[in-house]
PDB file of N, CA and C in Angstrom:
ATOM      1  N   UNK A   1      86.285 127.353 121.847  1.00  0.00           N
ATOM      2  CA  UNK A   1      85.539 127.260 120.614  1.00  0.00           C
ATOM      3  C   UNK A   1      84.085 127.031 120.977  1.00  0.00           C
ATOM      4  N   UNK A   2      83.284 127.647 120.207  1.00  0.00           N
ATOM      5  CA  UNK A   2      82.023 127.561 120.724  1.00  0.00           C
ATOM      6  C   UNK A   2      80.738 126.996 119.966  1.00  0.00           C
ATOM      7  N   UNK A   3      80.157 126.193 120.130  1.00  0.00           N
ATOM      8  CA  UNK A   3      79.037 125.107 119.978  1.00  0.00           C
ATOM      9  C   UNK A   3      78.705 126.003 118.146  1.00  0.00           C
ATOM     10  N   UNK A   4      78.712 127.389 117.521  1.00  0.00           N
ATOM     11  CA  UNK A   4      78.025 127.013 116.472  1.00  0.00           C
ATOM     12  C   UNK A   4      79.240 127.113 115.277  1.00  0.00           C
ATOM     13  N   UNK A   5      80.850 127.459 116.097  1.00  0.00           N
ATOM     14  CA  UNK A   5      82.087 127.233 115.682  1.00  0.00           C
ATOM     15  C   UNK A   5      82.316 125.804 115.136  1.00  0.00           C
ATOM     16  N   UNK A   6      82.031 124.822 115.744  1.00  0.00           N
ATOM     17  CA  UNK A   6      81.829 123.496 115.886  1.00  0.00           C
ATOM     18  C   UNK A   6      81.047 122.836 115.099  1.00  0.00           C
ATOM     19  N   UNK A   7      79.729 123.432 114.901  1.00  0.00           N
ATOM     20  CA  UNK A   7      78.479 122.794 113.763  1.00  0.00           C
ATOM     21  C   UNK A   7      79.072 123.532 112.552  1.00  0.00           C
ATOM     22  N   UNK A   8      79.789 124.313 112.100  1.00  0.00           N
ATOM     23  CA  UNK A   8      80.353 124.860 110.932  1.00  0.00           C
ATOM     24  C   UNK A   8      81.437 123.965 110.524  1.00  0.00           C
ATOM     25  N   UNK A   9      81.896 123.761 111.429  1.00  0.00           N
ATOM     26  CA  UNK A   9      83.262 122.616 111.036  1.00  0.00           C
ATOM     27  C   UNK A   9      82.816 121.674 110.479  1.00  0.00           C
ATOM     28  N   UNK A  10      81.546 120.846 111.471  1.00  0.00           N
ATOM     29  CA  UNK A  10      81.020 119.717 110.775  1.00  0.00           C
ATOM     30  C   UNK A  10      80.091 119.518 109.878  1.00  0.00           C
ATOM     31  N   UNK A  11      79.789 120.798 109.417  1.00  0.00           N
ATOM     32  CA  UNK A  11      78.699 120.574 108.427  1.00  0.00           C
ATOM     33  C   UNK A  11      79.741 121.245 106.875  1.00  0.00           C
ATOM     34  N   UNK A  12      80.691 121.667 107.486  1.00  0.00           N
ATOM     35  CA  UNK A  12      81.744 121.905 106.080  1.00  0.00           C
ATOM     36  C   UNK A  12      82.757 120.435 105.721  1.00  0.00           C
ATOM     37  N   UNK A  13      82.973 119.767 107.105  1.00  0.00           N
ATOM     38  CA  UNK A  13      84.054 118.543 106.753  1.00  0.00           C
ATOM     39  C   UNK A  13      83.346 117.660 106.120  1.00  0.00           C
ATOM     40  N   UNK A  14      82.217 117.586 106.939  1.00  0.00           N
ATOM     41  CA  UNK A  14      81.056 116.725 106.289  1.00  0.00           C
ATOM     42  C   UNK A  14      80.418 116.539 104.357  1.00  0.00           C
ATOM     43  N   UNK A  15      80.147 118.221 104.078  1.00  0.00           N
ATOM     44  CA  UNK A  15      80.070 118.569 102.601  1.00  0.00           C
ATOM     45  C   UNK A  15      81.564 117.702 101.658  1.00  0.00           C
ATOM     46  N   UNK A  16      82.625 118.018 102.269  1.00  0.00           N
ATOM     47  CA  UNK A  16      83.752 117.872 101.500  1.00  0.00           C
ATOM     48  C   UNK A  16      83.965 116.345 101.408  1.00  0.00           C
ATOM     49  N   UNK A  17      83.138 115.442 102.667  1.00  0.00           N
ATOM     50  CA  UNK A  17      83.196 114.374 102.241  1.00  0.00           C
ATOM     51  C   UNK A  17      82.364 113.728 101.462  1.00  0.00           C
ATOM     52  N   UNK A  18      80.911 114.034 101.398  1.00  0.00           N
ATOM     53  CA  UNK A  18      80.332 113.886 100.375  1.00  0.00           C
ATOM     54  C   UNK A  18      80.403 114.184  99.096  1.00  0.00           C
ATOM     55  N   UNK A  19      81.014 115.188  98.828  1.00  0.00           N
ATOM     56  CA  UNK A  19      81.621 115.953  97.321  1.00  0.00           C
ATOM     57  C   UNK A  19      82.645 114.620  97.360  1.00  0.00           C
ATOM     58  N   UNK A  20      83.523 113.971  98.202  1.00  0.00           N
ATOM     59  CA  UNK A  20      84.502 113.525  97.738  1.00  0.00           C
ATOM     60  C   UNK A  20      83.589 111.921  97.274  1.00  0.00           C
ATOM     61  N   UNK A  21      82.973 111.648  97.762  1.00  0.00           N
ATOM     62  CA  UNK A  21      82.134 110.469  97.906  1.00  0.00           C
ATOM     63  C   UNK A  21      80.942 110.421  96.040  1.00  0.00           C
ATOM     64  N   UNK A  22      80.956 111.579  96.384  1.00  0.00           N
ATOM     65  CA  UNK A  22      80.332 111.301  94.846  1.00  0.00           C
ATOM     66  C   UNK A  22      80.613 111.733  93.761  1.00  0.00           C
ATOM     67  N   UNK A  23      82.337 112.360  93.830  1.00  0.00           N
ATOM     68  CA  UNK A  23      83.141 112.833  92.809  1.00  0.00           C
ATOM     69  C   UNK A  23      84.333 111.802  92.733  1.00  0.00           C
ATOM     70  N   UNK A  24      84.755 110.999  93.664  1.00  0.00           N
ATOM     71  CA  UNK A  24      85.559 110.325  93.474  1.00  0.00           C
ATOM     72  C   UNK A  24      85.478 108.946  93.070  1.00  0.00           C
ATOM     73  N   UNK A  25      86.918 108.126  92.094  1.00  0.00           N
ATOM     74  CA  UNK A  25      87.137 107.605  91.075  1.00  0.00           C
ATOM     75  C   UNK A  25      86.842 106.217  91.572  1.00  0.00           C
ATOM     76  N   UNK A  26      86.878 105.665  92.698  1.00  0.00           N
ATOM     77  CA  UNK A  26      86.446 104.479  93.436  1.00  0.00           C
ATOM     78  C   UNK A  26      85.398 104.427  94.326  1.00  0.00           C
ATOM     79  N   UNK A  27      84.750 104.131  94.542  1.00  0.00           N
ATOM     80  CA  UNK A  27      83.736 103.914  95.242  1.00  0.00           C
ATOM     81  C   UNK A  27      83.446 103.067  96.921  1.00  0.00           C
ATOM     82  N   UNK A  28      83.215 103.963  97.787  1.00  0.00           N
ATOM     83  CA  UNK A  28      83.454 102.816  99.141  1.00  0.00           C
ATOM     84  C   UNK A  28      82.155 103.729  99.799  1.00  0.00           C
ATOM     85  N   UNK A  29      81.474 102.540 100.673  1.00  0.00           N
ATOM     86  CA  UNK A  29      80.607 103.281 101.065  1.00  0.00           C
ATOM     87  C   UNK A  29      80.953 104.393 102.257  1.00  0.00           C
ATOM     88  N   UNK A  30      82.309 104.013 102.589  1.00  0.00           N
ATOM     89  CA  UNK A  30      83.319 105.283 103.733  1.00  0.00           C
ATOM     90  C   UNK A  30      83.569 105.863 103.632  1.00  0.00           C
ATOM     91  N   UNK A  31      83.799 106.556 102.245  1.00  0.00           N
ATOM     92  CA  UNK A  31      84.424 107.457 101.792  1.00  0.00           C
ATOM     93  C   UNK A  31      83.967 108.906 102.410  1.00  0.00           C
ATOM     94  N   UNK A  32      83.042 109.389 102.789  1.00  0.00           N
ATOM     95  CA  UNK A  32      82.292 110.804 102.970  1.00  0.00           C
ATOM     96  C   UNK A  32      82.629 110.153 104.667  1.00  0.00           C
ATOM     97  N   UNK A  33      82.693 109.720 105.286  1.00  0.00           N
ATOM     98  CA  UNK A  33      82.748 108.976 106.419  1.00  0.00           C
ATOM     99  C   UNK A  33      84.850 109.443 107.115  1.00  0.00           C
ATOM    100  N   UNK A  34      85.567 108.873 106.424  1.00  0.00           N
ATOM    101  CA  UNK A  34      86.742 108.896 106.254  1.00  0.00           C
ATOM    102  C   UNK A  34      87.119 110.512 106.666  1.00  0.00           C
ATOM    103  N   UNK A  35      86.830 110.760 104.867  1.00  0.00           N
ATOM    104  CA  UNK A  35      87.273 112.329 104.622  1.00  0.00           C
ATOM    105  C   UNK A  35      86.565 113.103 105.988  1.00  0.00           C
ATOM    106  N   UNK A  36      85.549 113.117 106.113  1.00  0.00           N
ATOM    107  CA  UNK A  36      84.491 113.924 106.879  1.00  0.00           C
ATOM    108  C   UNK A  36      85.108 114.172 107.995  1.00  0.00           C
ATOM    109  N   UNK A  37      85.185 112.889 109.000  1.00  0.00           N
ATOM    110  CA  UNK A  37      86.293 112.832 110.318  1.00  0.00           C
ATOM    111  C   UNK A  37      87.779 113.298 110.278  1.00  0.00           C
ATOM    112  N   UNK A  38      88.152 113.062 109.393  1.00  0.00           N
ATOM    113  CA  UNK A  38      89.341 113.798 109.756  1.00  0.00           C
ATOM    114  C   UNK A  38      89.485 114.935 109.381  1.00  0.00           C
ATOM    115  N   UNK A  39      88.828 115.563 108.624  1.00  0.00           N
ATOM    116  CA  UNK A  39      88.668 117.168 108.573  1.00  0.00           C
ATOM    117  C   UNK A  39      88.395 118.198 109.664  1.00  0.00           C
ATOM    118  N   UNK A  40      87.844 117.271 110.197  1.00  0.00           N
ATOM    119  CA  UNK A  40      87.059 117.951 111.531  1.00  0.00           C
ATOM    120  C   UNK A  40      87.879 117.455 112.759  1.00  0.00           C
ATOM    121  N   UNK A  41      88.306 116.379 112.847  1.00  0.00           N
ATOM    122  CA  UNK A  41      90.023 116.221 113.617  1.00  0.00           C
ATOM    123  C   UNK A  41      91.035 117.328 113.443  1.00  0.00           C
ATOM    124  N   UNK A  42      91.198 117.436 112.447  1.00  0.00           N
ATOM    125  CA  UNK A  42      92.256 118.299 111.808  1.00  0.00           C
ATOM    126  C   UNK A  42      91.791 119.565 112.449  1.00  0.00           C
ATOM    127  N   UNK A  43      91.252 120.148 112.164  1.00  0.00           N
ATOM    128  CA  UNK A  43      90.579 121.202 112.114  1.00  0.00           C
ATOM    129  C   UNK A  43      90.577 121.290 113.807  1.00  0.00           C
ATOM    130  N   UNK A  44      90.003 120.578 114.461  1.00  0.00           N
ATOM    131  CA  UNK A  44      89.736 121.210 115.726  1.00  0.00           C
ATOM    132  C   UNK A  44      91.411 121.054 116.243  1.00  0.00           C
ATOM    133  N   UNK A  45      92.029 119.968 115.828  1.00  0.00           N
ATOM    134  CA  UNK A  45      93.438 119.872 116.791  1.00  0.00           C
ATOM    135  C   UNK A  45      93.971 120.777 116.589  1.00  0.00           C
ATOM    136  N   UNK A  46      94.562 121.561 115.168  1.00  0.00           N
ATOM    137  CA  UNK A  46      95.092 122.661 114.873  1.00  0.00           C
ATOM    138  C   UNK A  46      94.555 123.786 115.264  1.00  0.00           C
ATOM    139  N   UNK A  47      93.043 124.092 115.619  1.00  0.00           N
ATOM    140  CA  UNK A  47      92.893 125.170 116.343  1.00  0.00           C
ATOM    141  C   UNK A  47      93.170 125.447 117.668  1.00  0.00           C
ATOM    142  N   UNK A  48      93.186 123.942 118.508  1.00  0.00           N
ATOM    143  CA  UNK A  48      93.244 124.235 119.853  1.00  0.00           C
ATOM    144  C   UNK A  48      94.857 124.052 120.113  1.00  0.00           C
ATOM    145  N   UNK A  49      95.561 123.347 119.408  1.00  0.00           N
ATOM    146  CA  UNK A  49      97.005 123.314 119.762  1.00  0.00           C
ATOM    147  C   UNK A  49      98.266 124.017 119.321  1.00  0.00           C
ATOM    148  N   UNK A  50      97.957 124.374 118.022  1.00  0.00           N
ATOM    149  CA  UNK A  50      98.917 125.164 117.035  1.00  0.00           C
ATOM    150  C   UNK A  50      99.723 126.303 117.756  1.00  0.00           C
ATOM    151  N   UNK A  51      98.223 127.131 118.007  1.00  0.00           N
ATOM    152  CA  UNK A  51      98.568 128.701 118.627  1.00  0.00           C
ATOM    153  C   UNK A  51      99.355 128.598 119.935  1.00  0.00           C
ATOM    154  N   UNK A  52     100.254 129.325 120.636  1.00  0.00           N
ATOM    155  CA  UNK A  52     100.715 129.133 121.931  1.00  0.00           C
ATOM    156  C   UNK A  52     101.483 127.806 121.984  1.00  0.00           C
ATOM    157  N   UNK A  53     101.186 127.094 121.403  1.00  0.00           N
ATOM    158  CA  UNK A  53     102.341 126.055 121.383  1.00  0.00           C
ATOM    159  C   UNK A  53     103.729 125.843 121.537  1.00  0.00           C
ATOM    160  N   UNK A  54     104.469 125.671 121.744  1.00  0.00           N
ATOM    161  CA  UNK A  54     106.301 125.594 121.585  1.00  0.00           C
ATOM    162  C   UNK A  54     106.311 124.964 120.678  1.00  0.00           C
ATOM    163  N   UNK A  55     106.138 123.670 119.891  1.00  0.00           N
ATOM    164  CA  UNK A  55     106.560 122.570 118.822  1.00  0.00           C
ATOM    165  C   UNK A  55     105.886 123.687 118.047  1.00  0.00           C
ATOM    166  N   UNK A  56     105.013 123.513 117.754  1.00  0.00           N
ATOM    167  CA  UNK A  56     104.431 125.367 116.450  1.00  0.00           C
ATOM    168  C   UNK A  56     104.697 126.300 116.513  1.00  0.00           C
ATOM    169  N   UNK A  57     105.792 126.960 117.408  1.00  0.00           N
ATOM    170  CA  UNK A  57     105.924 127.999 117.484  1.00  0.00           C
ATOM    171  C   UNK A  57     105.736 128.929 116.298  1.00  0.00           C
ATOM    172  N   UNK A  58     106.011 128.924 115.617  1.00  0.00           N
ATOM    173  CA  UNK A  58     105.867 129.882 114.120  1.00  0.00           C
ATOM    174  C   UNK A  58     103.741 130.266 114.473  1.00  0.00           C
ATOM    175  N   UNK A  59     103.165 129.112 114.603  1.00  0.00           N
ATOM    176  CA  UNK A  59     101.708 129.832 114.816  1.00  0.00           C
ATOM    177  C   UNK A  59     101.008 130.160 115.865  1.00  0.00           C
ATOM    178  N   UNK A  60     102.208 131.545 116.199  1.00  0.00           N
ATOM    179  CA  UNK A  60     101.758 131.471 117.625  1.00  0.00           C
ATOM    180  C   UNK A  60     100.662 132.641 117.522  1.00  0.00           C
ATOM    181  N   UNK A  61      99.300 132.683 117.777  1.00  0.00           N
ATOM    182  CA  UNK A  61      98.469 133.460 117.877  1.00  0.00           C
ATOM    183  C   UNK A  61      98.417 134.186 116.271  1.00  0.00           C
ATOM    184  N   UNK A  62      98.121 133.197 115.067  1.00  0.00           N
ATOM    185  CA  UNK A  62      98.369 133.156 114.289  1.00  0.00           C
ATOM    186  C   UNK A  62      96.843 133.269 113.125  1.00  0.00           C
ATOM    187  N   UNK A  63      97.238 134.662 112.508  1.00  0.00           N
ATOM    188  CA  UNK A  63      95.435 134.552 111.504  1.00  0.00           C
ATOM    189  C   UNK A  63      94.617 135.069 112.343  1.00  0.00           C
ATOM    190  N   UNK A  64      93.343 135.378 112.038  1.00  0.00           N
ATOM    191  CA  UNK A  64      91.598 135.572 112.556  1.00  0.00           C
ATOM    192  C   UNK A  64      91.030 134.685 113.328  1.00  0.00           C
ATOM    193  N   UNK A  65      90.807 134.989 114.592  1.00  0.00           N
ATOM    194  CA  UNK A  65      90.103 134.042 114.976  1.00  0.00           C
ATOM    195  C   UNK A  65      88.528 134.211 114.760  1.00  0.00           C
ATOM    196  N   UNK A  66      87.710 133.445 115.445  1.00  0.00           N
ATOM    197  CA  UNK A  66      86.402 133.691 115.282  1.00  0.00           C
ATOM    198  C   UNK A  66      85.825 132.640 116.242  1.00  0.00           C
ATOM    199  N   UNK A  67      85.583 132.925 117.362  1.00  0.00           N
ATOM    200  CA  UNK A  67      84.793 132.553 118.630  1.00  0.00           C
ATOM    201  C   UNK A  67      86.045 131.546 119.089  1.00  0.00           C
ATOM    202  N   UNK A  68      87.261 131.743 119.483  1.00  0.00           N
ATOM    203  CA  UNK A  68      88.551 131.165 119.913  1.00  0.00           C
ATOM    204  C   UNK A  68      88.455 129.990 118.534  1.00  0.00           C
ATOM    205  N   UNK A  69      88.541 129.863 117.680  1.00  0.00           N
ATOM    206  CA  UNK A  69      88.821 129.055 116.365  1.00  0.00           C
ATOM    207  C   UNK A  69      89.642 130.060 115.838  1.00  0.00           C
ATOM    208  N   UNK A  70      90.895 129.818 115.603  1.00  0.00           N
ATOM    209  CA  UNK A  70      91.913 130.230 114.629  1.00  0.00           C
ATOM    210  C   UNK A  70      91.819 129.310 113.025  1.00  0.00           C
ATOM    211  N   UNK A  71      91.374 130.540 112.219  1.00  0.00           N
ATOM    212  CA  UNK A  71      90.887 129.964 111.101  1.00  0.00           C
ATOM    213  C   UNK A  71      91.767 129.788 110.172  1.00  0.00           C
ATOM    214  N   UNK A  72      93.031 129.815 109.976  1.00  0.00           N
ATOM    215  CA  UNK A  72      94.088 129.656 109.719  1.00  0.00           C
ATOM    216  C   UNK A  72      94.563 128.258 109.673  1.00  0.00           C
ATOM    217  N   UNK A  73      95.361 128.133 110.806  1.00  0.00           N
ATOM    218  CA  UNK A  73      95.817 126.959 110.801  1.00  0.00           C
ATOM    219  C   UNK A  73      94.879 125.508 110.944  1.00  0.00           C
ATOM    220  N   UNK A  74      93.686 126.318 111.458  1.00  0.00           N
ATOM    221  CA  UNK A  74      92.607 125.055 111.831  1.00  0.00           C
ATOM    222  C   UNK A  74      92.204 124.978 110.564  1.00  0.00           C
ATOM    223  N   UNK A  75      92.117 125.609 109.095  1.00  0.00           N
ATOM    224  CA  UNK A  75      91.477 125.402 107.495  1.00  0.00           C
ATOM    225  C   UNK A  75      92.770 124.704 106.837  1.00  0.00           C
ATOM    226  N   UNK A  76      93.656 124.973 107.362  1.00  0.00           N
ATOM    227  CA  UNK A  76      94.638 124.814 106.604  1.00  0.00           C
ATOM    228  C   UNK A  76      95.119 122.759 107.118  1.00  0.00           C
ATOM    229  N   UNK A  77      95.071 123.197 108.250  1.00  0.00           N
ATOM    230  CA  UNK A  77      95.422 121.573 108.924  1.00  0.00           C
ATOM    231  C   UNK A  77      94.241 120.663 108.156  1.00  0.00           C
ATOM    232  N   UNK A  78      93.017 121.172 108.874  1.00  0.00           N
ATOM    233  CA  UNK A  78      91.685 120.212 108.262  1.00  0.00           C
ATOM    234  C   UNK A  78      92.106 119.627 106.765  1.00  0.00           C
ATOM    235  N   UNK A  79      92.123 120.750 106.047  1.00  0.00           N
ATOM    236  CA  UNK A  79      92.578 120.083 104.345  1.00  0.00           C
ATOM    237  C   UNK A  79      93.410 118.847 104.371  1.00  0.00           C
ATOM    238  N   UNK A  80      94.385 119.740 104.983  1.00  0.00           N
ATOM    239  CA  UNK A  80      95.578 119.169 104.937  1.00  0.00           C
ATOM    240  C   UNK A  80      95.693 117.053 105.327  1.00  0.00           C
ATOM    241  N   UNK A  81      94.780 117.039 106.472  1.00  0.00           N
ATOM    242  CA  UNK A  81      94.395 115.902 106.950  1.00  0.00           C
ATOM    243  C   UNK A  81      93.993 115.306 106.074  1.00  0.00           C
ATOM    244  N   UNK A  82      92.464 115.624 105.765  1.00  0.00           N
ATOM    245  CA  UNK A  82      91.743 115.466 104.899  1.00  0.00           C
ATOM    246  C   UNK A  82      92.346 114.408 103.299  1.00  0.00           C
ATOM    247  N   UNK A  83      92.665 115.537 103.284  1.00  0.00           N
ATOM    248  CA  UNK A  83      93.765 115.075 101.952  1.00  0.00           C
ATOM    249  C   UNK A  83      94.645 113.720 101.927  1.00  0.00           C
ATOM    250  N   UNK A  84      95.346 113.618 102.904  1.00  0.00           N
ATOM    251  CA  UNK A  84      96.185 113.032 102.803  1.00  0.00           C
ATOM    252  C   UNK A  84      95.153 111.544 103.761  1.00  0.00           C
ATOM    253  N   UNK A  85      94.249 112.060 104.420  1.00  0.00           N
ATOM    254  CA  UNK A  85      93.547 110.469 104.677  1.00  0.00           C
ATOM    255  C   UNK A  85      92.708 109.857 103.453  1.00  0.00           C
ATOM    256  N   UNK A  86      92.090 110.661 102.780  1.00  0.00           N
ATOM    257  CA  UNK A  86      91.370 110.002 100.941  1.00  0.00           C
ATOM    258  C   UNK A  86      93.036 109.916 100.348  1.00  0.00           C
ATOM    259  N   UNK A  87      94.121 110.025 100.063  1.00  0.00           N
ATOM    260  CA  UNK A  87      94.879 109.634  99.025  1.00  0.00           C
ATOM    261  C   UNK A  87      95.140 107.979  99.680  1.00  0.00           C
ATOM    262  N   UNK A  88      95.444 108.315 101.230  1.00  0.00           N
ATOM    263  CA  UNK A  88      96.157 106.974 102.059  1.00  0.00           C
ATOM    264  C   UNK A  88      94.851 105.889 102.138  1.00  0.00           C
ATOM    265  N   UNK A  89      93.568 106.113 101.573  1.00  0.00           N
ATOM    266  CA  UNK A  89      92.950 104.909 101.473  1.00  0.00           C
ATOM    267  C   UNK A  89      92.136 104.566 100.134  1.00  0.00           C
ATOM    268  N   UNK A  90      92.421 105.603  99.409  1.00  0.00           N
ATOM    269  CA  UNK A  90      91.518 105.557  97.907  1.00  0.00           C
ATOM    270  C   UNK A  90      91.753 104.242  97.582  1.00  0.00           C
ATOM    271  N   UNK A  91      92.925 103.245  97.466  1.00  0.00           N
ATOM    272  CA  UNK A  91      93.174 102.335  96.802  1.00  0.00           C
ATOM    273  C   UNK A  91      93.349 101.256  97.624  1.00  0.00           C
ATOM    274  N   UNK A  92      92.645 101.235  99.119  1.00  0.00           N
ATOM    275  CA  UNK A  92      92.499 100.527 100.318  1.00  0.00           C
ATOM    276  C   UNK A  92      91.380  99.532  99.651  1.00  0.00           C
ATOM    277  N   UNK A  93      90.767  99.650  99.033  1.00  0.00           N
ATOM    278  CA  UNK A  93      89.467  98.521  99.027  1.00  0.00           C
ATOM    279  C   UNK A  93      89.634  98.271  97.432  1.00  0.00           C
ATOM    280  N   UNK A  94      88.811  97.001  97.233  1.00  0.00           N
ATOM    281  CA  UNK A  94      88.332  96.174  95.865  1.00  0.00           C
ATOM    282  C   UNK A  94      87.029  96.458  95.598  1.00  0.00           C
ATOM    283  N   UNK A  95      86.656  95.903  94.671  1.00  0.00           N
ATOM    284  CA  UNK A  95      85.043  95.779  94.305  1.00  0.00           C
ATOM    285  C   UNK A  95      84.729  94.810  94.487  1.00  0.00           C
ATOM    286  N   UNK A  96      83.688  94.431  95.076  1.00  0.00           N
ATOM    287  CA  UNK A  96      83.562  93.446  95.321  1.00  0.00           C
ATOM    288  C   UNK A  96      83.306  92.072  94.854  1.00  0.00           C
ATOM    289  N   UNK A  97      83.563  90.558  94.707  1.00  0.00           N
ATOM    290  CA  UNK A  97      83.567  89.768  93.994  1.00  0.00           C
ATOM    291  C   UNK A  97      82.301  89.140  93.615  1.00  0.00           C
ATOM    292  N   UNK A  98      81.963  88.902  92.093  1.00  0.00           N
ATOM    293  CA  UNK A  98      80.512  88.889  91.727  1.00  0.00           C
ATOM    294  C   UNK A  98      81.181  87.190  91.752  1.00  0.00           C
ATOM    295  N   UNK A  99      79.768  86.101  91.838  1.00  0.00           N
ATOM    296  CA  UNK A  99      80.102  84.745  91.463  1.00  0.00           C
ATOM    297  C   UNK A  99      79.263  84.915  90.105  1.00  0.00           C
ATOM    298  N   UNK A 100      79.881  84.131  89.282  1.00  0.00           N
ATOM    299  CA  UNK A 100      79.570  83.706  87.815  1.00  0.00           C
ATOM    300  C   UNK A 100      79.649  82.202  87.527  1.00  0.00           C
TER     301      UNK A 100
END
């Protein structure tokens, strides 16, 4: 995968965490932080491991690539991460306690 394969990942995981950060229903200052990283986890593990794999076999050399990034399973994983790391902490934090 190659260096501007890489700044696309992170400047797209990155967007989706900010969209999530200032569209979503709780507020943490991690939130664009959270989402962001693991999109881009996602994303790179599923491109470099999926394909050729034995445990994945089904994606083996699987979809378009584009500069050795298989855009497939690496868009599809990223979400996929993504997703499921904002549901597993949306309701991780409080607001914080005002004194009165």
């Amino acid at each position: 995968m190659g260096l501007a394969v890489f700044a696309a990942i992170v400047v797209v995981s990155l967007a989706a965490g900010i969209a999530v950060q200032v569209l979503g229903a709780k507020k943490s200052r991690y939130d664009f932080l959270i989402v962001g990283v693991t999109a881009i986890f996602g994303a790179v593990f599923a491109s470099n491991n999926f394909p050729g794999s034995s445990v994945f076999g089904v994606f083996k050399d699987f979809g378009p690539t584009v500069d050795g990034f298989y855009l497939i399973p690496g868009t599809v994983f990223g979400v996929l991460i993504a997703v499921v790391a904002y549901i597993g902490t949306r309701d991780t934090y409080t607001a914080p306690l005002t004194n009165t």
